[in-house]
N, C-alpha and C. Protein backbone atom coordinates (compact mmCIF):
# COMPACT_ATOMS: atom_id res chain seq x y z
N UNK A 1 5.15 11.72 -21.46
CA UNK A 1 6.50 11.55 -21.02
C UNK A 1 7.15 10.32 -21.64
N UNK A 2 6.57 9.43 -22.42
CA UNK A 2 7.03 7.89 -22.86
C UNK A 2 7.67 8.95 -23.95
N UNK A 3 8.87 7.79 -23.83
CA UNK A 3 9.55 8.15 -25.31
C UNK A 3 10.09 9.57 -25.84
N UNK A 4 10.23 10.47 -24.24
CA UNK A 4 10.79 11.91 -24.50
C UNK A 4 11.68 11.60 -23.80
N UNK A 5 13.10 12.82 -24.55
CA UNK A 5 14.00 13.39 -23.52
C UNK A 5 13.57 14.30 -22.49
N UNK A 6 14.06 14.48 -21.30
CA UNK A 6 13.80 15.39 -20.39
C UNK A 6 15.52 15.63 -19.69
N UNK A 7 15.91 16.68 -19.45
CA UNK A 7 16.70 17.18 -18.99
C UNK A 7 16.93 16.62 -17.05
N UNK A 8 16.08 16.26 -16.34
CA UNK A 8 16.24 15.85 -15.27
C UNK A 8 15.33 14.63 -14.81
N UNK A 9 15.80 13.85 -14.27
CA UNK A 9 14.95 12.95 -13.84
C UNK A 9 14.86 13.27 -12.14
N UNK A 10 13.47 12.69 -11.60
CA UNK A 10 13.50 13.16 -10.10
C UNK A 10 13.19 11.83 -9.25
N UNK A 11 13.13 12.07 -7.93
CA UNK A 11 12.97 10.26 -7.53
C UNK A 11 11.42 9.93 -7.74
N UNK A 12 11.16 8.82 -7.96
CA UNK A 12 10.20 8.10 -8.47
C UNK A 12 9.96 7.92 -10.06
N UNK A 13 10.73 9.03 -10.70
CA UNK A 13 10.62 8.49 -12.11
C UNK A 13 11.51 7.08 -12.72
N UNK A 14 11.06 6.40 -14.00
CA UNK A 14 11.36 5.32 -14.00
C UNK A 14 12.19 6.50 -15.73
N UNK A 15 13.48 5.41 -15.72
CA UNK A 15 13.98 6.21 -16.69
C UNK A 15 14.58 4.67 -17.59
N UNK A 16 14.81 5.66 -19.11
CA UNK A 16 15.91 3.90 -19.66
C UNK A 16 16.98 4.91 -19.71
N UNK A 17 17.75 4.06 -19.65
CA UNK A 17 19.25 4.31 -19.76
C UNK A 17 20.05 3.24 -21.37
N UNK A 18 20.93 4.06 -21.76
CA UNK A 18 22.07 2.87 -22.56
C UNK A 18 23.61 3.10 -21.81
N UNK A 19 23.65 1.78 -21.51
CA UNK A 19 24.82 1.77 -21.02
C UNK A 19 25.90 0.75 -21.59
N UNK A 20 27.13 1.60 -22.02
CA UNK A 20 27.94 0.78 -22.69
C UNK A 20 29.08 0.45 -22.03
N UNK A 21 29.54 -1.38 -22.41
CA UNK A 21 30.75 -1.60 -21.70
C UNK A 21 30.84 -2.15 -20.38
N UNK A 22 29.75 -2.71 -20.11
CA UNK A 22 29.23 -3.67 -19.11
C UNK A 22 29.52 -5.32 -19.19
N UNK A 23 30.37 -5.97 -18.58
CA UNK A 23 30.36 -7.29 -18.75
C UNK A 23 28.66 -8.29 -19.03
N UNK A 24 29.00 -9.42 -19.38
CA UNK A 24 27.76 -9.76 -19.52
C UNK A 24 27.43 -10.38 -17.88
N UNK A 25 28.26 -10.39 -17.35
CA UNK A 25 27.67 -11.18 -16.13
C UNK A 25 27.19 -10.19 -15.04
N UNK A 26 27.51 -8.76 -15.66
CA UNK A 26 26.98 -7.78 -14.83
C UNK A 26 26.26 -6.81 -15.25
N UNK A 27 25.34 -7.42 -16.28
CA UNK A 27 24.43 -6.96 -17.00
C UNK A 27 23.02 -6.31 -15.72
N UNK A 28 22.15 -5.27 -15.88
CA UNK A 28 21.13 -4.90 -14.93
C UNK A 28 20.29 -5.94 -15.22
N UNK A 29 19.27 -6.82 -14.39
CA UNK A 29 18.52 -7.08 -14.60
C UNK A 29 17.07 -6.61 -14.37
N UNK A 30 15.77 -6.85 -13.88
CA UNK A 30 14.79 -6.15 -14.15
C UNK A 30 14.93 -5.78 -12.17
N UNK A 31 14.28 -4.51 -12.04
CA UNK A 31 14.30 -4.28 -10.47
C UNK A 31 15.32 -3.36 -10.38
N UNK A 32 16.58 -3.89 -10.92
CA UNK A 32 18.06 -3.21 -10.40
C UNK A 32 17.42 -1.63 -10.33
N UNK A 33 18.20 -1.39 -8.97
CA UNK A 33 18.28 0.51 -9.12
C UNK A 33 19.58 0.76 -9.11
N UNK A 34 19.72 2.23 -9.43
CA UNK A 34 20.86 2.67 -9.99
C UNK A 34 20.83 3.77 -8.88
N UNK A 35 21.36 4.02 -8.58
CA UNK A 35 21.91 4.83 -7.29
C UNK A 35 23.32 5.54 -7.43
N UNK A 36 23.44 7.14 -7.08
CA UNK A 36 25.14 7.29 -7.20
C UNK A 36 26.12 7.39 -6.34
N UNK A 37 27.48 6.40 -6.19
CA UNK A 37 27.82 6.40 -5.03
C UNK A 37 27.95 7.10 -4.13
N UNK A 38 27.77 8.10 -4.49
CA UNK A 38 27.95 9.62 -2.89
C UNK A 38 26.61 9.45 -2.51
N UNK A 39 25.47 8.67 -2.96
CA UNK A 39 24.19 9.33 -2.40
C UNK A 39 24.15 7.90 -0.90
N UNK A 40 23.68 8.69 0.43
CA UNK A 40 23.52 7.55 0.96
C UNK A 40 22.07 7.26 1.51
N UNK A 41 21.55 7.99 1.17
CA UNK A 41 19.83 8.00 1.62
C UNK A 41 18.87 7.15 1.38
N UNK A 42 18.85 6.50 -0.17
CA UNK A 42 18.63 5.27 -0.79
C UNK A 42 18.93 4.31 -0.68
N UNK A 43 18.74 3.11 0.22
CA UNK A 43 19.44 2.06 0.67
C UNK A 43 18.72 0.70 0.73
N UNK A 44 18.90 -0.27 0.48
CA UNK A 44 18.70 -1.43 0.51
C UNK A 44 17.73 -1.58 2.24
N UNK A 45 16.73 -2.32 2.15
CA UNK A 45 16.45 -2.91 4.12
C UNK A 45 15.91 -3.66 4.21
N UNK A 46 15.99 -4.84 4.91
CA UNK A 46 15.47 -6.10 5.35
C UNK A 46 13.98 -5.86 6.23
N UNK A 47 14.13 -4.74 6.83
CA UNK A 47 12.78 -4.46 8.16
C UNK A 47 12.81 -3.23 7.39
N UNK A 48 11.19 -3.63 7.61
CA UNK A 48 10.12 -2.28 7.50
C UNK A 48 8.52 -2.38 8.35
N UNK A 49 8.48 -1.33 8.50
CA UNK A 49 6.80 -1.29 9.15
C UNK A 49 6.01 -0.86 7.92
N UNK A 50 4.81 -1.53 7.41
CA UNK A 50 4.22 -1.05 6.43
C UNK A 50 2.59 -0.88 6.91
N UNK A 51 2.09 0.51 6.62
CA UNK A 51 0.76 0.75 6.96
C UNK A 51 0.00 0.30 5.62
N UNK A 52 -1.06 -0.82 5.68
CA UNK A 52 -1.37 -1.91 4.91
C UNK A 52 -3.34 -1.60 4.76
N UNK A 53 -3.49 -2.18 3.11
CA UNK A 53 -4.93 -2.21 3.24
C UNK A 53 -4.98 -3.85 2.96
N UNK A 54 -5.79 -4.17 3.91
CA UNK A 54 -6.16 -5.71 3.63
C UNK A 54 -7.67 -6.02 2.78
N UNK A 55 -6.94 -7.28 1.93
CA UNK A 55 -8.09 -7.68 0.83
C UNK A 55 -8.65 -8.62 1.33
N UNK A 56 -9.75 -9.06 0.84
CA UNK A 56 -10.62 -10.48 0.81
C UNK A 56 -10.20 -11.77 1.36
N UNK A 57 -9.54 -11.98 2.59
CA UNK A 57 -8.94 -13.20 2.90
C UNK A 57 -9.49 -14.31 2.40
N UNK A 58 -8.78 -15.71 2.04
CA UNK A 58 -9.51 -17.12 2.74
C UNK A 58 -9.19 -17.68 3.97
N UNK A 59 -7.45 -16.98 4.31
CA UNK A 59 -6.80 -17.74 5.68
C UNK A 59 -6.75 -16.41 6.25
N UNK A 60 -6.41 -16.35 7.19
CA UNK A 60 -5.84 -15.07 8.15
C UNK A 60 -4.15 -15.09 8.04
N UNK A 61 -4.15 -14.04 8.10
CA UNK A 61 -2.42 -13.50 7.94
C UNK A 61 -2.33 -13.14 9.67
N UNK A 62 -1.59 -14.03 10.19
CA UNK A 62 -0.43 -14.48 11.63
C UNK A 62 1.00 -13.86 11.49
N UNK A 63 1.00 -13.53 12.52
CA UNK A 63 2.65 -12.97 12.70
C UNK A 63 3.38 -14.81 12.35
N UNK A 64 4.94 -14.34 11.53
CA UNK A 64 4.76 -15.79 10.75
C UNK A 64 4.39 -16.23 9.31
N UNK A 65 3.82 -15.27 9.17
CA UNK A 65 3.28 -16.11 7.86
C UNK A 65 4.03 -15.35 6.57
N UNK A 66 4.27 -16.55 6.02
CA UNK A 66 5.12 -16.20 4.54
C UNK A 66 4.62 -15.30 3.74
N UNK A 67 5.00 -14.27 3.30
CA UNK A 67 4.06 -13.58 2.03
C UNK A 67 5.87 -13.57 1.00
N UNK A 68 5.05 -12.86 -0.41
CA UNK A 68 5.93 -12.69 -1.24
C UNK A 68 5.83 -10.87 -1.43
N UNK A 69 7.17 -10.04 -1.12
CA UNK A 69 6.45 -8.66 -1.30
C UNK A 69 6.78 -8.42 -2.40
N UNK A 70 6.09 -7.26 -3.15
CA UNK A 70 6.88 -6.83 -4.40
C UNK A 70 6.60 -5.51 -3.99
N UNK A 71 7.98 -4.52 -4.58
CA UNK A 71 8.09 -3.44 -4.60
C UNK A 71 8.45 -2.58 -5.93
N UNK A 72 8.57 -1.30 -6.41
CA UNK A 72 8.96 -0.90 -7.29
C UNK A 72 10.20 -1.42 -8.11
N UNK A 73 11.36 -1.88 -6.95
CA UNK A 73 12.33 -2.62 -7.67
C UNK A 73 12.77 -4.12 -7.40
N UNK A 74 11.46 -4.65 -6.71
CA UNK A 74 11.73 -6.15 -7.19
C UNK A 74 10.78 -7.13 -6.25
N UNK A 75 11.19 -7.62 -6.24
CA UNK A 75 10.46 -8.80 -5.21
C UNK A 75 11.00 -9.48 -4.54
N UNK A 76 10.65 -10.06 -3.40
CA UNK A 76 11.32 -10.94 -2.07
C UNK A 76 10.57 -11.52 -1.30
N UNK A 77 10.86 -13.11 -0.95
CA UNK A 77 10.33 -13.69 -0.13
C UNK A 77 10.53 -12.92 1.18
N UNK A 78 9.30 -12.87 2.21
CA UNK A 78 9.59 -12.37 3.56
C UNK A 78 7.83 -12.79 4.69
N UNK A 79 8.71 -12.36 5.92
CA UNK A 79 7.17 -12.90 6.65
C UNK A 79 7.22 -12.28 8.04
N UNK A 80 5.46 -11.63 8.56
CA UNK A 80 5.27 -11.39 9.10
C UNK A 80 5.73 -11.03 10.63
N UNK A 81 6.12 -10.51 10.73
CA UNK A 81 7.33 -10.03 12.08
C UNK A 81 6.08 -9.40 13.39
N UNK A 82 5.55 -8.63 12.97
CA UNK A 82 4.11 -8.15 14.01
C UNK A 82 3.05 -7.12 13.63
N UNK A 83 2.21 -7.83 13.69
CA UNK A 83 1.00 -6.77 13.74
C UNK A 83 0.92 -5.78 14.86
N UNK A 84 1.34 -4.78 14.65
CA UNK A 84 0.97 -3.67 15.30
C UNK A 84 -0.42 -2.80 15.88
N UNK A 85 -1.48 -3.03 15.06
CA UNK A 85 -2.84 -2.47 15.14
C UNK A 85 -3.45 -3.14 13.99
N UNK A 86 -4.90 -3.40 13.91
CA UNK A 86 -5.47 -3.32 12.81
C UNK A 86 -7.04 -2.45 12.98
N UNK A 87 -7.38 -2.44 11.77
CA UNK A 87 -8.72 -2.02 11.59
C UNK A 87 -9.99 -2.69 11.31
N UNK A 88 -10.70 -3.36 11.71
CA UNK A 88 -11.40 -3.95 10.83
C UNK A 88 -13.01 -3.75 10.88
N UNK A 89 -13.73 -3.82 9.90
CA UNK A 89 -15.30 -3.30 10.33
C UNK A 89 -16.22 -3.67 10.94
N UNK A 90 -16.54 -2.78 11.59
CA UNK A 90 -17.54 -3.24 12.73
C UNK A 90 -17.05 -3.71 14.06
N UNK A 91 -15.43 -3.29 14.34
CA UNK A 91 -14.63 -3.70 15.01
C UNK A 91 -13.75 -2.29 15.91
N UNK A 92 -13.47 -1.59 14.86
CA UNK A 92 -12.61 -0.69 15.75
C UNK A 92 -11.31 -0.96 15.14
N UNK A 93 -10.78 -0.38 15.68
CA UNK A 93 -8.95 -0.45 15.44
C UNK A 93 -8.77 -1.27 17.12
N UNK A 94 -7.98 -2.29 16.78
CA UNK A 94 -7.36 -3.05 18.20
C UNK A 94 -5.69 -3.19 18.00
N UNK A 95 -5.27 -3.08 19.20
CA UNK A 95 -3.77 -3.34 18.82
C UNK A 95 -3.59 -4.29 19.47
N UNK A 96 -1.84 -4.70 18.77
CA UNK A 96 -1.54 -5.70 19.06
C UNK A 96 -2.24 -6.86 18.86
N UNK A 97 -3.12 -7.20 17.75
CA UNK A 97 -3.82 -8.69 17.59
C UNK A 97 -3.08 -9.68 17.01
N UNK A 98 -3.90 -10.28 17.26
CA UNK A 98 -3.12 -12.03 16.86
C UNK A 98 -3.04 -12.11 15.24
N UNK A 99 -4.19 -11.68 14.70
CA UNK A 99 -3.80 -11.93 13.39
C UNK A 99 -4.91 -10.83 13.32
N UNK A 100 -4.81 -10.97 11.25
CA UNK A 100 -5.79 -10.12 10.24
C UNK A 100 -6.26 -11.14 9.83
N UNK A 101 -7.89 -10.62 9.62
CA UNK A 101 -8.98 -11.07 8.63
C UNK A 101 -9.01 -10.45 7.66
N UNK A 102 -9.80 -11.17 6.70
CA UNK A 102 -9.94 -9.96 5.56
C UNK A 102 -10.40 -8.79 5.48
N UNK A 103 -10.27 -7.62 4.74
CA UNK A 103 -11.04 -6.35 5.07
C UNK A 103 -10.90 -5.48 5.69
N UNK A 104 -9.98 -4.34 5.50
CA UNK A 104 -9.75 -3.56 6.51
C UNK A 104 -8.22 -3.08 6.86
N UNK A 105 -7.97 -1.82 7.71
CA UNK A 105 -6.37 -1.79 7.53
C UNK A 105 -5.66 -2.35 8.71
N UNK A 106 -4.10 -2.29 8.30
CA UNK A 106 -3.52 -2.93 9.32
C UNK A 106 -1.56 -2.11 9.50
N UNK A 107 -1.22 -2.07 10.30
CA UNK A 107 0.53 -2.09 10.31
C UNK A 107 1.00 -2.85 10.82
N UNK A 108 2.04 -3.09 10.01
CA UNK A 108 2.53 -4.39 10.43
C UNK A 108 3.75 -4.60 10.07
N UNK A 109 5.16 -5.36 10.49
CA UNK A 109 6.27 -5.11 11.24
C UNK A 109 6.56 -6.92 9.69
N UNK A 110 7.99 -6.04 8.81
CA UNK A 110 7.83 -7.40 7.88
C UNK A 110 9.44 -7.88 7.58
N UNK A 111 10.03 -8.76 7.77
CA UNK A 111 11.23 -9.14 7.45
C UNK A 111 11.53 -9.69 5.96
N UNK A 112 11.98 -9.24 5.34
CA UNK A 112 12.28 -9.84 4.12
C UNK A 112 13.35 -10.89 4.71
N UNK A 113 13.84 -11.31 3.33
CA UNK A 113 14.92 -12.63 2.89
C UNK A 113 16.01 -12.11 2.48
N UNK A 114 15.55 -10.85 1.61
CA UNK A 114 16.86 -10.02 0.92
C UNK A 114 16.53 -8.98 1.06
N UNK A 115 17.48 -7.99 0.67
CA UNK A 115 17.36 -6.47 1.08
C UNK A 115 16.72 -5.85 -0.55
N UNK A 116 15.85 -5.41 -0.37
CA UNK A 116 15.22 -4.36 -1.14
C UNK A 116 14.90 -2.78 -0.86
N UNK A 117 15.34 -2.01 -2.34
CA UNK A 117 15.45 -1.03 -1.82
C UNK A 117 14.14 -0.54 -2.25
N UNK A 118 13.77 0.62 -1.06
CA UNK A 118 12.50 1.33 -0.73
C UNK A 118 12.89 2.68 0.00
N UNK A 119 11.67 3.11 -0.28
CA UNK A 119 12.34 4.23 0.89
C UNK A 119 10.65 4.69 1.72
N UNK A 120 10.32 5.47 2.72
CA UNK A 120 9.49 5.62 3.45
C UNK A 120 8.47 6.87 2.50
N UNK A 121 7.18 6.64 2.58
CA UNK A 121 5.86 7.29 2.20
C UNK A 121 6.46 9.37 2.33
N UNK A 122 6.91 9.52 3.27
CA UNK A 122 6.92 10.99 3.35
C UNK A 122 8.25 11.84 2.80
N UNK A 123 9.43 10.55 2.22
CA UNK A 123 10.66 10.83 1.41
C UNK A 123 10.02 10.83 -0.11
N UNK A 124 9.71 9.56 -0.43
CA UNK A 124 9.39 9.30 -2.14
C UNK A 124 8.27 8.30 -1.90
N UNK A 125 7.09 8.89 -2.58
CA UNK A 125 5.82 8.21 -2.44
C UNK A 125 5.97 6.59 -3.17
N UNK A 126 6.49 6.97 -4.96
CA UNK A 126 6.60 6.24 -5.56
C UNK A 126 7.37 4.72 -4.97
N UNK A 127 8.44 5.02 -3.95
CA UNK A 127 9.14 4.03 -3.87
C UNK A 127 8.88 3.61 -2.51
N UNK A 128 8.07 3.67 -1.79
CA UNK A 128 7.21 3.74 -0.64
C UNK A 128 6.09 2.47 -1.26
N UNK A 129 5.36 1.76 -2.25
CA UNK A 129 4.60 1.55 -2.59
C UNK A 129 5.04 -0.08 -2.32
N UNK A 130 4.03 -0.84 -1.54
CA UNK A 130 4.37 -2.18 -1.62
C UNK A 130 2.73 -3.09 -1.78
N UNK A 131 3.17 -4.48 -2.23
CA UNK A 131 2.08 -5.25 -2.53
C UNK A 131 2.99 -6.52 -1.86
N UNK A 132 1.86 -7.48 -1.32
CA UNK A 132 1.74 -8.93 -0.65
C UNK A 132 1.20 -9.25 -1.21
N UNK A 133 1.46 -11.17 -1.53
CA UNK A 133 0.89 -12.09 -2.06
C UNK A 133 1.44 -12.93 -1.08
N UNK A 134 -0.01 -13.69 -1.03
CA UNK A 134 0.37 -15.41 -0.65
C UNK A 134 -0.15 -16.14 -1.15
N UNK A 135 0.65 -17.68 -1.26
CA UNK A 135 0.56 -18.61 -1.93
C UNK A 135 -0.77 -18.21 -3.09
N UNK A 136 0.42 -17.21 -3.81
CA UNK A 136 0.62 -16.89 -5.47
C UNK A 136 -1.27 -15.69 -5.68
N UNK A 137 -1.94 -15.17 -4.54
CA UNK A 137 -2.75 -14.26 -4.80
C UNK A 137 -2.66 -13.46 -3.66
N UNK A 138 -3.08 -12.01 -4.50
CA UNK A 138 -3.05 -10.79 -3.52
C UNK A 138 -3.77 -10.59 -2.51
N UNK A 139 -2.90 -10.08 -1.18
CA UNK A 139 -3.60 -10.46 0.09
C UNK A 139 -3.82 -8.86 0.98
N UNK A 140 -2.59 -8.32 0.30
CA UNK A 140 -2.45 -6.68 0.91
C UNK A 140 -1.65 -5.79 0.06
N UNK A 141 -1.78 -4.45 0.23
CA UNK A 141 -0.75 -3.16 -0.32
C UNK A 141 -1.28 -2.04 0.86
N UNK A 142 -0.07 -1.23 0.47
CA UNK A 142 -0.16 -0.17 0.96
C UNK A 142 1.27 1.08 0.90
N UNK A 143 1.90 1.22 1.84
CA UNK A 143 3.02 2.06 1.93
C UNK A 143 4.37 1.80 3.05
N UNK A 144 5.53 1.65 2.46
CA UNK A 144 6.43 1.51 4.09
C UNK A 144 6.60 3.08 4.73
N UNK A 145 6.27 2.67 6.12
CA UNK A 145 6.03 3.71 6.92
C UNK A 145 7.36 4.26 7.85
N UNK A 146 8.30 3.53 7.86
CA UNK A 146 9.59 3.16 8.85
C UNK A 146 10.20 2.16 8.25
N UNK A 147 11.35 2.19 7.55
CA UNK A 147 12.61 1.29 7.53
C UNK A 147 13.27 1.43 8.74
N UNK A 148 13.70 -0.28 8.65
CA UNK A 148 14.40 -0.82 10.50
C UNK A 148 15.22 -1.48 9.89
């Protein structure tokens, strides 16, 4: 598919475009999505619930705690709003805990800084897809499950 025409693009494909006649100060930069104004389904959101696999901690992730998310179209500071349940081994699934350890899954309730657009696991897989970092290494991924 690199480097072919195709007659339709569908959601989750990543496409180039040339676009002429754009000021320079409103040039796309990397992330930007392109959306058409009649569509309203695709939308920017600050809250999401994301069903999460957790990696190798050194600290525990607290409702609170800063992460950096990145998504298909960009990245944003944001932080921990609530753990909902987690999983962890040799443990069970518990809800409502205080925090995550490493290892194991979790959902969990996340406020960004800015609005990024996403959309939920059972609309468009592709754009459903998120990753956490803190202080600058990967801590979790998984899928947003509910935009709020």
């Amino acid at each position: 598919m690199c480097h072919k025409s195709v007659e339709e693009a569908v959601p989750g494909n990543i496409v180039a475009l040339n676009v002429k006649g754009l000021e320079h100060t409103n040039a796309p930069r990397a992330g930007d999505v392109m959306v058409s104004q009649t569509d309203t389904e695709l939308t920017a959101t600050k809250k999401f619930d994301a069903q999460l696999y957790v990696l190798a901690l050194s600290e525990e992730i607290r409702v609170g705690t800063s992460l950096t998310c990145l998504m298909r179209c960009g990245r944003a500071q944001g932080k921990v709003s609530a753990i909902k349940w987690k999983i962890a081994p040799g443990e069970g699934r518990t809800e409502n805990p205080e925090s995550i350890q490493g290892r194991g899954a979790a959902c969990c309730s996340i406020e960004l800084d800015t609005a990024l657009v996403c959309d939920t696991r059972s609309v468009c897989e592709p754009t459903s897809r998120v990753a956490f970092m803190a202080n600058g290494k990967p801590v979790m991924f998984g899928m947003v499950q509910m935009k709020g």
